[in-house]
C-alpha atoms as a PDB file:
ATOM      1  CA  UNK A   1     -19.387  71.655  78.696  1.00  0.00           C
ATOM      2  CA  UNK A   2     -17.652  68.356  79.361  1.00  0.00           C
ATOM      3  CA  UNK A   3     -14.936  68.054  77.087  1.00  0.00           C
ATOM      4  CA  UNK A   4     -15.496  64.578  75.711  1.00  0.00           C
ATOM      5  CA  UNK A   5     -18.754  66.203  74.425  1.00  0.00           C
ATOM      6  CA  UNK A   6     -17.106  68.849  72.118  1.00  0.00           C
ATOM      7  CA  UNK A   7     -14.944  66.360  70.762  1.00  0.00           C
ATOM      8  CA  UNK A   8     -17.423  63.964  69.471  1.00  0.00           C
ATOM      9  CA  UNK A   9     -19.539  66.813  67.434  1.00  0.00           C
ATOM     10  CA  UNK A  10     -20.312  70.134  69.330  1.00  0.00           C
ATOM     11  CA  UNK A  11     -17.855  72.401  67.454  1.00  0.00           C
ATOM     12  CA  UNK A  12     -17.514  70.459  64.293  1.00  0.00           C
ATOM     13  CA  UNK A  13     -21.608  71.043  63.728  1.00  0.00           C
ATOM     14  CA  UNK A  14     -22.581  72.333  60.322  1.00  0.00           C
ATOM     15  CA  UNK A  15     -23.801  75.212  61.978  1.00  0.00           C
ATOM     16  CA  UNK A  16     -20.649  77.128  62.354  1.00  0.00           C
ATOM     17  CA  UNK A  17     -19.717  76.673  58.657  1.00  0.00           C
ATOM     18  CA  UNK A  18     -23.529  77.807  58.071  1.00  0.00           C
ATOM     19  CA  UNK A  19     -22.787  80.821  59.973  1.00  0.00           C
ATOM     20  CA  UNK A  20     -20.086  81.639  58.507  1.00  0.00           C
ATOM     21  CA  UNK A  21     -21.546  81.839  55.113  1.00  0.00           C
ATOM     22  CA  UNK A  22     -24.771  83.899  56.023  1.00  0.00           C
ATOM     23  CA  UNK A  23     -22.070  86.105  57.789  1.00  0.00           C
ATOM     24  CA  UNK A  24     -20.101  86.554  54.605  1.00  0.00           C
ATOM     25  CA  UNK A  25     -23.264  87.106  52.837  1.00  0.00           C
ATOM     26  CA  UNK A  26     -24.580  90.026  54.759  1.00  0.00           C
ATOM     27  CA  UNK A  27     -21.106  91.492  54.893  1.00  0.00           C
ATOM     28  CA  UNK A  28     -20.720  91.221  50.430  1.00  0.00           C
ATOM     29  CA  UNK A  29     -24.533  92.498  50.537  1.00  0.00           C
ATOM     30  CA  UNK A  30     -23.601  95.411  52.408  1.00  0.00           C
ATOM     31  CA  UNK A  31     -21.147  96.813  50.394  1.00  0.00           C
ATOM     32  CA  UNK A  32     -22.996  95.702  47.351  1.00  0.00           C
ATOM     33  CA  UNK A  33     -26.023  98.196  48.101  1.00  0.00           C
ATOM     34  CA  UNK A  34     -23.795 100.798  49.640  1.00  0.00           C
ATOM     35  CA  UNK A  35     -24.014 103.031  46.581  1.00  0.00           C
ATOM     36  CA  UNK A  36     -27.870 102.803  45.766  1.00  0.00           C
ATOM     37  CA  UNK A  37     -29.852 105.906  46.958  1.00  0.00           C
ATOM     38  CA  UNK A  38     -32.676 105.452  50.058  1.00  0.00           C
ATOM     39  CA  UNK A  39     -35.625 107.397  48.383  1.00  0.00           C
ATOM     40  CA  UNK A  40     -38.226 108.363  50.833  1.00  0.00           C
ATOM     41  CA  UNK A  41     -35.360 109.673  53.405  1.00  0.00           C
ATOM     42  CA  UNK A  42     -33.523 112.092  54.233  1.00  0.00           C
ATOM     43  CA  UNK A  43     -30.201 110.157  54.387  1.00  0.00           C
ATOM     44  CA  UNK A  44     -27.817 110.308  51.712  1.00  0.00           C
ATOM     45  CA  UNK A  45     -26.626 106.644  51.785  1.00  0.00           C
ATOM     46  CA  UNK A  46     -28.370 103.692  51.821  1.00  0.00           C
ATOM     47  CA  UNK A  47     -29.375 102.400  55.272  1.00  0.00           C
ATOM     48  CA  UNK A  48     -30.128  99.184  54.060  1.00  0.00           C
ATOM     49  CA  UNK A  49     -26.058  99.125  53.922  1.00  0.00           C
ATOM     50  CA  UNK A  50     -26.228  99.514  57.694  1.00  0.00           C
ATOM     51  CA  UNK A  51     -29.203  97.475  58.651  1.00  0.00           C
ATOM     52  CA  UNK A  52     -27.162  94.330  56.650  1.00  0.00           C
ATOM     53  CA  UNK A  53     -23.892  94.962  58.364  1.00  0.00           C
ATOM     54  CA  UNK A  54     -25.939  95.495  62.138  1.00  0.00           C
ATOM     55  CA  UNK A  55     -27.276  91.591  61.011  1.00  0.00           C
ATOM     56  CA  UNK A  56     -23.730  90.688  60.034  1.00  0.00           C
ATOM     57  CA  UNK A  57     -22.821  90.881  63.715  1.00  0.00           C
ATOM     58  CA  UNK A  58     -25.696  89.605  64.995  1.00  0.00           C
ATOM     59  CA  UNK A  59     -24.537  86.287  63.120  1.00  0.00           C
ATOM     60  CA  UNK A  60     -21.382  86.746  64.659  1.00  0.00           C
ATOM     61  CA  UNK A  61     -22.390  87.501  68.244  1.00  0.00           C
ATOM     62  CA  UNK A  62     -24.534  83.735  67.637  1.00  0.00           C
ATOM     63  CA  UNK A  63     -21.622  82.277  66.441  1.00  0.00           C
ATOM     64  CA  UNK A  64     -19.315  83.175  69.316  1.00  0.00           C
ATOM     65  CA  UNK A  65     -21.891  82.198  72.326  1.00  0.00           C
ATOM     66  CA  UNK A  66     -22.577  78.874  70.503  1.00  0.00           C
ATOM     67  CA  UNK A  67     -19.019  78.644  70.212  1.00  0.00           C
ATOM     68  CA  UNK A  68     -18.796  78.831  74.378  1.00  0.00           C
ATOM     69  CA  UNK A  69     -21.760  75.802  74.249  1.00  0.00           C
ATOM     70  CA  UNK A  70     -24.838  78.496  74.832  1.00  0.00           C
ATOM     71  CA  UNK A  71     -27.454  77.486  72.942  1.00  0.00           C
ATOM     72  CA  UNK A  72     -30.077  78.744  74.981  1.00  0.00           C
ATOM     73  CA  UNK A  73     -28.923  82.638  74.259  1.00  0.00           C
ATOM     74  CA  UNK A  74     -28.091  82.409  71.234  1.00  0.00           C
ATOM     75  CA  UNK A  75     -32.110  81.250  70.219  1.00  0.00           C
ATOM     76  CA  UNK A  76     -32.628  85.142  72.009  1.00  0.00           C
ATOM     77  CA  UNK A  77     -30.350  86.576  68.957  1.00  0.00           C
ATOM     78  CA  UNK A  78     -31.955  84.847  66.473  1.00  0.00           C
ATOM     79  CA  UNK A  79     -35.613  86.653  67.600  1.00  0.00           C
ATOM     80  CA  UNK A  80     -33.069  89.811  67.276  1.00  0.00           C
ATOM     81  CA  UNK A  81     -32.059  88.391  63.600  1.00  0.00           C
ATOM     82  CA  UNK A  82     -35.752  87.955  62.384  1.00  0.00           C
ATOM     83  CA  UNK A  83     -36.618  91.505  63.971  1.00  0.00           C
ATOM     84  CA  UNK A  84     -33.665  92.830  62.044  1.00  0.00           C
ATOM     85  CA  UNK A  85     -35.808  90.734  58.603  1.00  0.00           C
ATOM     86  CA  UNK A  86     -39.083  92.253  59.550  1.00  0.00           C
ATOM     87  CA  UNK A  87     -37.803  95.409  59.818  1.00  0.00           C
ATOM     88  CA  UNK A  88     -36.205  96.017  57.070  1.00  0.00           C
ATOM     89  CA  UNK A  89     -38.889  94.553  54.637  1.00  0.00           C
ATOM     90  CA  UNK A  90     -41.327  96.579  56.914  1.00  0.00           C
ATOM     91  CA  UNK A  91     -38.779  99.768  55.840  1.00  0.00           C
ATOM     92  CA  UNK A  92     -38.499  98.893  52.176  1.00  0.00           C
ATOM     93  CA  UNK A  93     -42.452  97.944  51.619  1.00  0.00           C
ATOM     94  CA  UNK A  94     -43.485 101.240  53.294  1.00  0.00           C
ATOM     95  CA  UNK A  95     -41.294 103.783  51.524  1.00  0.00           C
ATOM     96  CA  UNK A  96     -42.482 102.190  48.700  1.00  0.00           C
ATOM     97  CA  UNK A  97     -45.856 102.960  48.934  1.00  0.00           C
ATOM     98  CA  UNK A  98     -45.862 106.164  50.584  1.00  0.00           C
ATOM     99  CA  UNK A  99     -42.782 107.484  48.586  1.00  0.00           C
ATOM    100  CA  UNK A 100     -44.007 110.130  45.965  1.00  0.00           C
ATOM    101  CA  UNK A 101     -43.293 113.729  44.619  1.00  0.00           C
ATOM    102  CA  UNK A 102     -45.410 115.053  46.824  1.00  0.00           C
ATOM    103  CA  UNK A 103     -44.061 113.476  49.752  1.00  0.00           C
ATOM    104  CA  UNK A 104     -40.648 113.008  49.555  1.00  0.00           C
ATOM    105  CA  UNK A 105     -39.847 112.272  52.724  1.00  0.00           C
ATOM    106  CA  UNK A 106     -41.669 109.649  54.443  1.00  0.00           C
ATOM    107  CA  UNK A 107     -41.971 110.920  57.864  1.00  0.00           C
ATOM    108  CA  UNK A 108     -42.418 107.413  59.897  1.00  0.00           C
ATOM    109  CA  UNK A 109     -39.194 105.618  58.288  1.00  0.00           C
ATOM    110  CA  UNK A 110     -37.594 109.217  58.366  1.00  0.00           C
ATOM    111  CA  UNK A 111     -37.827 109.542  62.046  1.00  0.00           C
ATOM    112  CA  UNK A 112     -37.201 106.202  62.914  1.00  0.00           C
ATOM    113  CA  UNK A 113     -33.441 106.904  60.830  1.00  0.00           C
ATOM    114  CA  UNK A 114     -33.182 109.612  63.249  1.00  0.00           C
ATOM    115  CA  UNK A 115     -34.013 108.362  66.521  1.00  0.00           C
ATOM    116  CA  UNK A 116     -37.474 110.295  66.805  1.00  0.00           C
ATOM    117  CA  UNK A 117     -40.231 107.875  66.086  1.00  0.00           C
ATOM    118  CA  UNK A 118     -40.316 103.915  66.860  1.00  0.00           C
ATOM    119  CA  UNK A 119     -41.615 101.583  64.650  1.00  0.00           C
ATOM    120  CA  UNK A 120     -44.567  99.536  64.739  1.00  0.00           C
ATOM    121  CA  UNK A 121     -44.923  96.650  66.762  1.00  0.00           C
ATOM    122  CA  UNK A 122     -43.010  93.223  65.681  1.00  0.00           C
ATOM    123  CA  UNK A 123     -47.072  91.928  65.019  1.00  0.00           C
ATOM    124  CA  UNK A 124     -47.908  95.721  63.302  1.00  0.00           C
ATOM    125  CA  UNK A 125     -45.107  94.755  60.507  1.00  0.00           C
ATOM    126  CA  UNK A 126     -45.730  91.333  59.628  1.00  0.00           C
ATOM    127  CA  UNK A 127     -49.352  91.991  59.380  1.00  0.00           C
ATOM    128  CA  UNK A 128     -47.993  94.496  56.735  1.00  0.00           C
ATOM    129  CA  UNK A 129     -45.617  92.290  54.838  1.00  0.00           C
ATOM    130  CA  UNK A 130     -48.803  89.486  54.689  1.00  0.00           C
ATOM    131  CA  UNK A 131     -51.127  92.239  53.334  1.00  0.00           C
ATOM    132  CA  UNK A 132     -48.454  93.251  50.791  1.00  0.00           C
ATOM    133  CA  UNK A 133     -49.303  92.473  47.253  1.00  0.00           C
ATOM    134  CA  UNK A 134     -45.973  92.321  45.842  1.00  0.00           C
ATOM    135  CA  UNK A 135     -44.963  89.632  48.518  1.00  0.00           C
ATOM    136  CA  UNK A 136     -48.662  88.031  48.029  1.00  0.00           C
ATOM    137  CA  UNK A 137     -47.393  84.841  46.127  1.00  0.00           C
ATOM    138  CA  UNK A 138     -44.072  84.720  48.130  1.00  0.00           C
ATOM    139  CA  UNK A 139     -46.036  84.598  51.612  1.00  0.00           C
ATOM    140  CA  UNK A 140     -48.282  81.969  50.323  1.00  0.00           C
ATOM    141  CA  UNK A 141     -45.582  79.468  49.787  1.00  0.00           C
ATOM    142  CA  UNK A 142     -42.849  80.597  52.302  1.00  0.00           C
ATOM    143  CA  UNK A 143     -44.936  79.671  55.446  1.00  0.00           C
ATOM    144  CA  UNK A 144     -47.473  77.050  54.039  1.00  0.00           C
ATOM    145  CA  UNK A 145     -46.386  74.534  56.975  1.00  0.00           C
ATOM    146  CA  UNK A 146     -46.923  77.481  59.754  1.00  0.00           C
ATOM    147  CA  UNK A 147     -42.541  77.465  60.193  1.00  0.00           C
ATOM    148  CA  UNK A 148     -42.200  80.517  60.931  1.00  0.00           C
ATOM    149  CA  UNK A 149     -44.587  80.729  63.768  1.00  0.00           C
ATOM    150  CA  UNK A 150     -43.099  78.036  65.173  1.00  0.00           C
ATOM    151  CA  UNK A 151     -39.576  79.732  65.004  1.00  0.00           C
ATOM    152  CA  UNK A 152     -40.909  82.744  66.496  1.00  0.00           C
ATOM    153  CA  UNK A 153     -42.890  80.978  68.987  1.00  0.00           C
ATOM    154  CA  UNK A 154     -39.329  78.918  70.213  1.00  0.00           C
ATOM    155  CA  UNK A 155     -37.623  81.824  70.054  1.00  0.00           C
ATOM    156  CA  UNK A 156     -39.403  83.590  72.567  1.00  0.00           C
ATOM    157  CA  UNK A 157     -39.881  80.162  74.949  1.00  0.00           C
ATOM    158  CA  UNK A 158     -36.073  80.406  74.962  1.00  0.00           C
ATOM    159  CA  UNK A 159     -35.969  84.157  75.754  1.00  0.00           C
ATOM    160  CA  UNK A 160     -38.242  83.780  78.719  1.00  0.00           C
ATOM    161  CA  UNK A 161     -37.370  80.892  79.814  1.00  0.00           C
ATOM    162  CA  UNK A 162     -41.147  79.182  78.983  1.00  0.00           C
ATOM    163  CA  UNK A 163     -39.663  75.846  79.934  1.00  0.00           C
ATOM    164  CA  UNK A 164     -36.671  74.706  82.670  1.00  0.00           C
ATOM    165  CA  UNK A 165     -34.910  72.634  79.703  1.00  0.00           C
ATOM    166  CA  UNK A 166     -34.112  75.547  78.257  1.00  0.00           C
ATOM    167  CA  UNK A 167     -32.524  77.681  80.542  1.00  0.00           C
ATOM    168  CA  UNK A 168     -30.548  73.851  81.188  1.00  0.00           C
ATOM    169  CA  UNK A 169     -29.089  74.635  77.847  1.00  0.00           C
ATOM    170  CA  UNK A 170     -27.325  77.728  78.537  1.00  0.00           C
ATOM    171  CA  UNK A 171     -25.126  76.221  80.925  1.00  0.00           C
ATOM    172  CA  UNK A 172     -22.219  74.673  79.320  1.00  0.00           C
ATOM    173  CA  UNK A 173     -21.025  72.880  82.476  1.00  0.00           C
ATOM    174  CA  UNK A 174     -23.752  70.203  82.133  1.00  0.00           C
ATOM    175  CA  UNK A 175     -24.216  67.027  80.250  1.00  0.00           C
ATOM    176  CA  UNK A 176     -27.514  66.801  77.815  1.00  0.00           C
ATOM    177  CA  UNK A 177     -27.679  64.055  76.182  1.00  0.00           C
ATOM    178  CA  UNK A 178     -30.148  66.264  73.396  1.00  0.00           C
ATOM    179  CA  UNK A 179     -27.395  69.155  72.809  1.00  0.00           C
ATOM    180  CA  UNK A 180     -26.967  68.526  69.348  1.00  0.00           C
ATOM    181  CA  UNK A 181     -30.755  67.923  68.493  1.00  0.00           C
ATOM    182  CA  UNK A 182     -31.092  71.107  69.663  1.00  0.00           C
ATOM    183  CA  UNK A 183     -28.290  72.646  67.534  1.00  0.00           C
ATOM    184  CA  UNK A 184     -29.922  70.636  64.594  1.00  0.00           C
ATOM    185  CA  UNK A 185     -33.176  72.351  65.361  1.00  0.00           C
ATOM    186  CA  UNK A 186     -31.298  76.009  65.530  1.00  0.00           C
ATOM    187  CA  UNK A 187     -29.480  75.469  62.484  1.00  0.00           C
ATOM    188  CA  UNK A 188     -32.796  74.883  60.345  1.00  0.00           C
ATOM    189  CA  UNK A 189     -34.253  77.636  62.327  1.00  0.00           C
ATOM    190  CA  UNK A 190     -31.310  80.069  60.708  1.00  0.00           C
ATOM    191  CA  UNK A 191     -31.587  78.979  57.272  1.00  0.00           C
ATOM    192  CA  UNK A 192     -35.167  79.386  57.135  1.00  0.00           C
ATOM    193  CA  UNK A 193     -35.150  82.945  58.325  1.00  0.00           C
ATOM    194  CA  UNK A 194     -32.221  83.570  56.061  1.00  0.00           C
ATOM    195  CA  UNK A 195     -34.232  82.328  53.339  1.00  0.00           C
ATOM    196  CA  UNK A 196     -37.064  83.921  54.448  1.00  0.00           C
ATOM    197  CA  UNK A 197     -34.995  87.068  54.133  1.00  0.00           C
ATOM    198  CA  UNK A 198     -33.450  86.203  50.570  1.00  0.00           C
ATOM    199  CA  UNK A 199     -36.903  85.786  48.975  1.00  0.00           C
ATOM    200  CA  UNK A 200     -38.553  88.528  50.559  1.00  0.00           C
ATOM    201  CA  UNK A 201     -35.976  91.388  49.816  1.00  0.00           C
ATOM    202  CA  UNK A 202     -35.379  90.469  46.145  1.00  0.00           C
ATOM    203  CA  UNK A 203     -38.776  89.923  45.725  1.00  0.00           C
ATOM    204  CA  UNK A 204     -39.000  93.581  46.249  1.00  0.00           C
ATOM    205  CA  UNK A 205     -35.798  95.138  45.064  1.00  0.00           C
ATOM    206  CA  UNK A 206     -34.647  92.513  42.981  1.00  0.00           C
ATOM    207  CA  UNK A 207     -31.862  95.352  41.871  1.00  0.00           C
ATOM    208  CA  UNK A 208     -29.797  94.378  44.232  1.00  0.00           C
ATOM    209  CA  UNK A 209     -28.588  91.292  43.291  1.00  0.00           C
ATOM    210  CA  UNK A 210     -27.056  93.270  40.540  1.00  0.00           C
ATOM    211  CA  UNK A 211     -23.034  92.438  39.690  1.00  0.00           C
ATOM    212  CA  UNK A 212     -20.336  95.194  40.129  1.00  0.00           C
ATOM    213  CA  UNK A 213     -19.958  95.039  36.407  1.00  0.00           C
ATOM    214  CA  UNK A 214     -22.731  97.149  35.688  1.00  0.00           C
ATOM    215  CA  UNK A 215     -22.074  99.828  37.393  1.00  0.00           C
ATOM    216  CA  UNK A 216     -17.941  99.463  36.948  1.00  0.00           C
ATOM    217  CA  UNK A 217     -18.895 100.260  33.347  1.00  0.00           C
ATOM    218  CA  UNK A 218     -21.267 103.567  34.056  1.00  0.00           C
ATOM    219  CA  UNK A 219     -18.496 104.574  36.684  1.00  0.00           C
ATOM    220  CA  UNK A 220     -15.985 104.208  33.588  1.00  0.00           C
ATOM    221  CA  UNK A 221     -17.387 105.620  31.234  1.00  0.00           C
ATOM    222  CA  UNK A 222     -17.668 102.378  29.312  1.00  0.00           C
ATOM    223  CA  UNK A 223     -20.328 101.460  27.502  1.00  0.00           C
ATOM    224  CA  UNK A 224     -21.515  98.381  29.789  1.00  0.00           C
ATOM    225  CA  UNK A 225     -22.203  94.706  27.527  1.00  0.00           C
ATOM    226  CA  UNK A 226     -25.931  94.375  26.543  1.00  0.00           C
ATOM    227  CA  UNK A 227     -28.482  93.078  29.450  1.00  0.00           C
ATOM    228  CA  UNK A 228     -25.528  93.149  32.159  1.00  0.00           C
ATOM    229  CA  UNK A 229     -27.784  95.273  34.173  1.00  0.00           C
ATOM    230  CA  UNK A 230     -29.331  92.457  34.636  1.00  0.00           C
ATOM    231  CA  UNK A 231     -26.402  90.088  35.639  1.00  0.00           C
ATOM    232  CA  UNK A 232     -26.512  88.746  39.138  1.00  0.00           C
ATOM    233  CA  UNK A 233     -23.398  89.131  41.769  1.00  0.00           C
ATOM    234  CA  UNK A 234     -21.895  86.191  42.090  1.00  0.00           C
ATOM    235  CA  UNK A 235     -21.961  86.091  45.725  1.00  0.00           C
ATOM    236  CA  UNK A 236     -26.088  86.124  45.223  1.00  0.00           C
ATOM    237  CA  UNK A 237     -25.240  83.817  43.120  1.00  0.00           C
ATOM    238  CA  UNK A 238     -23.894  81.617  45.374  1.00  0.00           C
ATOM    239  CA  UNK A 239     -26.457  81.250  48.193  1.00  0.00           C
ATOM    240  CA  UNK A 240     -29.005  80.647  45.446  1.00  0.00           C
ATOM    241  CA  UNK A 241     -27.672  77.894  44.546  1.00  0.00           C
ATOM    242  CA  UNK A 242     -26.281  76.339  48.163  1.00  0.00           C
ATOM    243  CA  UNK A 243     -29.204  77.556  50.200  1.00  0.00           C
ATOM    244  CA  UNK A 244     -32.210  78.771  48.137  1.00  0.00           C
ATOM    245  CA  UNK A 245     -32.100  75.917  45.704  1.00  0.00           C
ATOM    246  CA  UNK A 246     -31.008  72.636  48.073  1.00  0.00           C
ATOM    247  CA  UNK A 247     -33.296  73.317  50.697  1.00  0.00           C
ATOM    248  CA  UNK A 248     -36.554  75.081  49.414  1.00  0.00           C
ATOM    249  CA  UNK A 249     -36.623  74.654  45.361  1.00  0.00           C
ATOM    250  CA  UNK A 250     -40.326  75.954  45.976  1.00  0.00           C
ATOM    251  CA  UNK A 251     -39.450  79.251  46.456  1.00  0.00           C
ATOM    252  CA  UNK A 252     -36.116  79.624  44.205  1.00  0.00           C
ATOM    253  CA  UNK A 253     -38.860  78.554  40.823  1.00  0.00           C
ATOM    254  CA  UNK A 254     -41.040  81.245  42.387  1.00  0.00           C
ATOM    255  CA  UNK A 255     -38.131  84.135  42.410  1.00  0.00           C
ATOM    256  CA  UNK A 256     -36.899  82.697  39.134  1.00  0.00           C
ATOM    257  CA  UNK A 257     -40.261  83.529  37.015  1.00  0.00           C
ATOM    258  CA  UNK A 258     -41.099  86.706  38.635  1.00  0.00           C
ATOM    259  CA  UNK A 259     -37.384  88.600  38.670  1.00  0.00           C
ATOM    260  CA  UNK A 260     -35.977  90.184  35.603  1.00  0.00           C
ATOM    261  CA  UNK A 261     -32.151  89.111  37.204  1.00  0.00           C
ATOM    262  CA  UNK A 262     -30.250  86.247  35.099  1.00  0.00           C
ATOM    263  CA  UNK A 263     -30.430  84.061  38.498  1.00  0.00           C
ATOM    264  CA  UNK A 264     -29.233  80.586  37.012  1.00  0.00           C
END
């Protein structure tokens, strides 16, 4: 990439600092969930710990190849980060159902864990997640405007190379007068699938956005203050208010009047 180019925007683009909060998300939500049980598996830990950290570098493998100007690639890692989404509300919705007493384990998810079974097709789970009933008011507003079709479908004109221009922007040698409309375009891309992912998971478990203090207290042996149980970490918190809130104030009412969490 021509030098004068970075200089007048490239690597001061509010992408980066976007990345660098969805990566710092993922990373506090991983270690916030770490100590809730997977029911439905045969794991001990939870493996939603793993599947957030796996995303966490996902963000940072974007972040370093738009770093070196390669913004077609980097649109082939965020198909990987909305897999990563589907997935695990595909994993979370499904043990949930099929979960019970008399089947403890749930075979399909269990297998997966250990490298036995694959999972549905990408189409298979999102069919699932728009048939869901708990994500039935959710789905109607998240996608009203057909986004996230057209994320997917750019995603995969980028990963096979559906049009020249874009295999143009993966070489970082080269003038293009567009670059940063196209980093514009990839940013909102991100932040929709991250919010995507926001609503959807705590939607569904909204017990973990749960605070530290909570469970500090039951660790302790304290007896924890009234309704903390119900107090939100502040890092959720956080991208409620800078992400959720700012940019779709739709869907943070929505959460707000169907979650028992103190989300301000």
């Amino acid at each position: 990439m021509d030098k004068s180019q970075i200089d007048t925007g490239y690597k001061e683009h509010i992408v980066f600092s976007e990345l660098s909060e969805y990566i710092d998300f993922y990373k506090s939500l991983s270690q916030s969930v770490f100590e809730w049980i997977s029911t439905g598996t045969s794991v001990m830990c939870n493996f939603d710990s793993y599947l957030f950290s796996s995303i966490q570098g996902t963000l940072e493998s974007i972040r370093l190849i738009l770093q070196d100007g390669k913004i077609n690639d980097s649109y082939a890692l965020v198909r990987k980060y909305h897999d990563s989404v589907v997935i695990n509300i595909y994993e979370i919705l499904y043990l949930k159902k099929n979960f019970s007493i008399d089947n403890f384990v749930v075979q399909k998810i269990n297998n997966w864990i250990h490298n036995k079974e694959k999972l549905p097709r990408y189409s298979d789970m999102m069919e699932y997640i728009r048939n869901s009933r708990e994500l039935e008011r959710a789905n109607k507003i998240l996608d009203l405007d057909g986004r996230y079709k057209n994320i997917r479908d750019k995603c995969n004109d980028h990963t096979h190379y559906n049009f020249f221009y874009y295999m143009m922007l993966n070489d970082n040698q080269i003038y293009i007068k567009d670059r940063l409309k196209y980093l514009d375009r990839l940013s909102s891309d991100m932040r929709d699938i991250f919010i995507q992912h926001y609503i959807w998971l705590f939607t569904i478990n909204e017990h973990y956005m749960m605070s530290y203090d909570y469970r500090d207290n039951i660790e302790c042996g304290v007896t924890p203050v009234e309704d903390s149980q119900y107090w939100v970490a502040p890092f959720i918190q956080k991208a409620f208010d800078g992400i959720i809130k700012k940019y779709r104030l739709d869907l943070a009412t929505e959460l707000k009047s169907i979650t028992s969490m103190k989300l301000e």
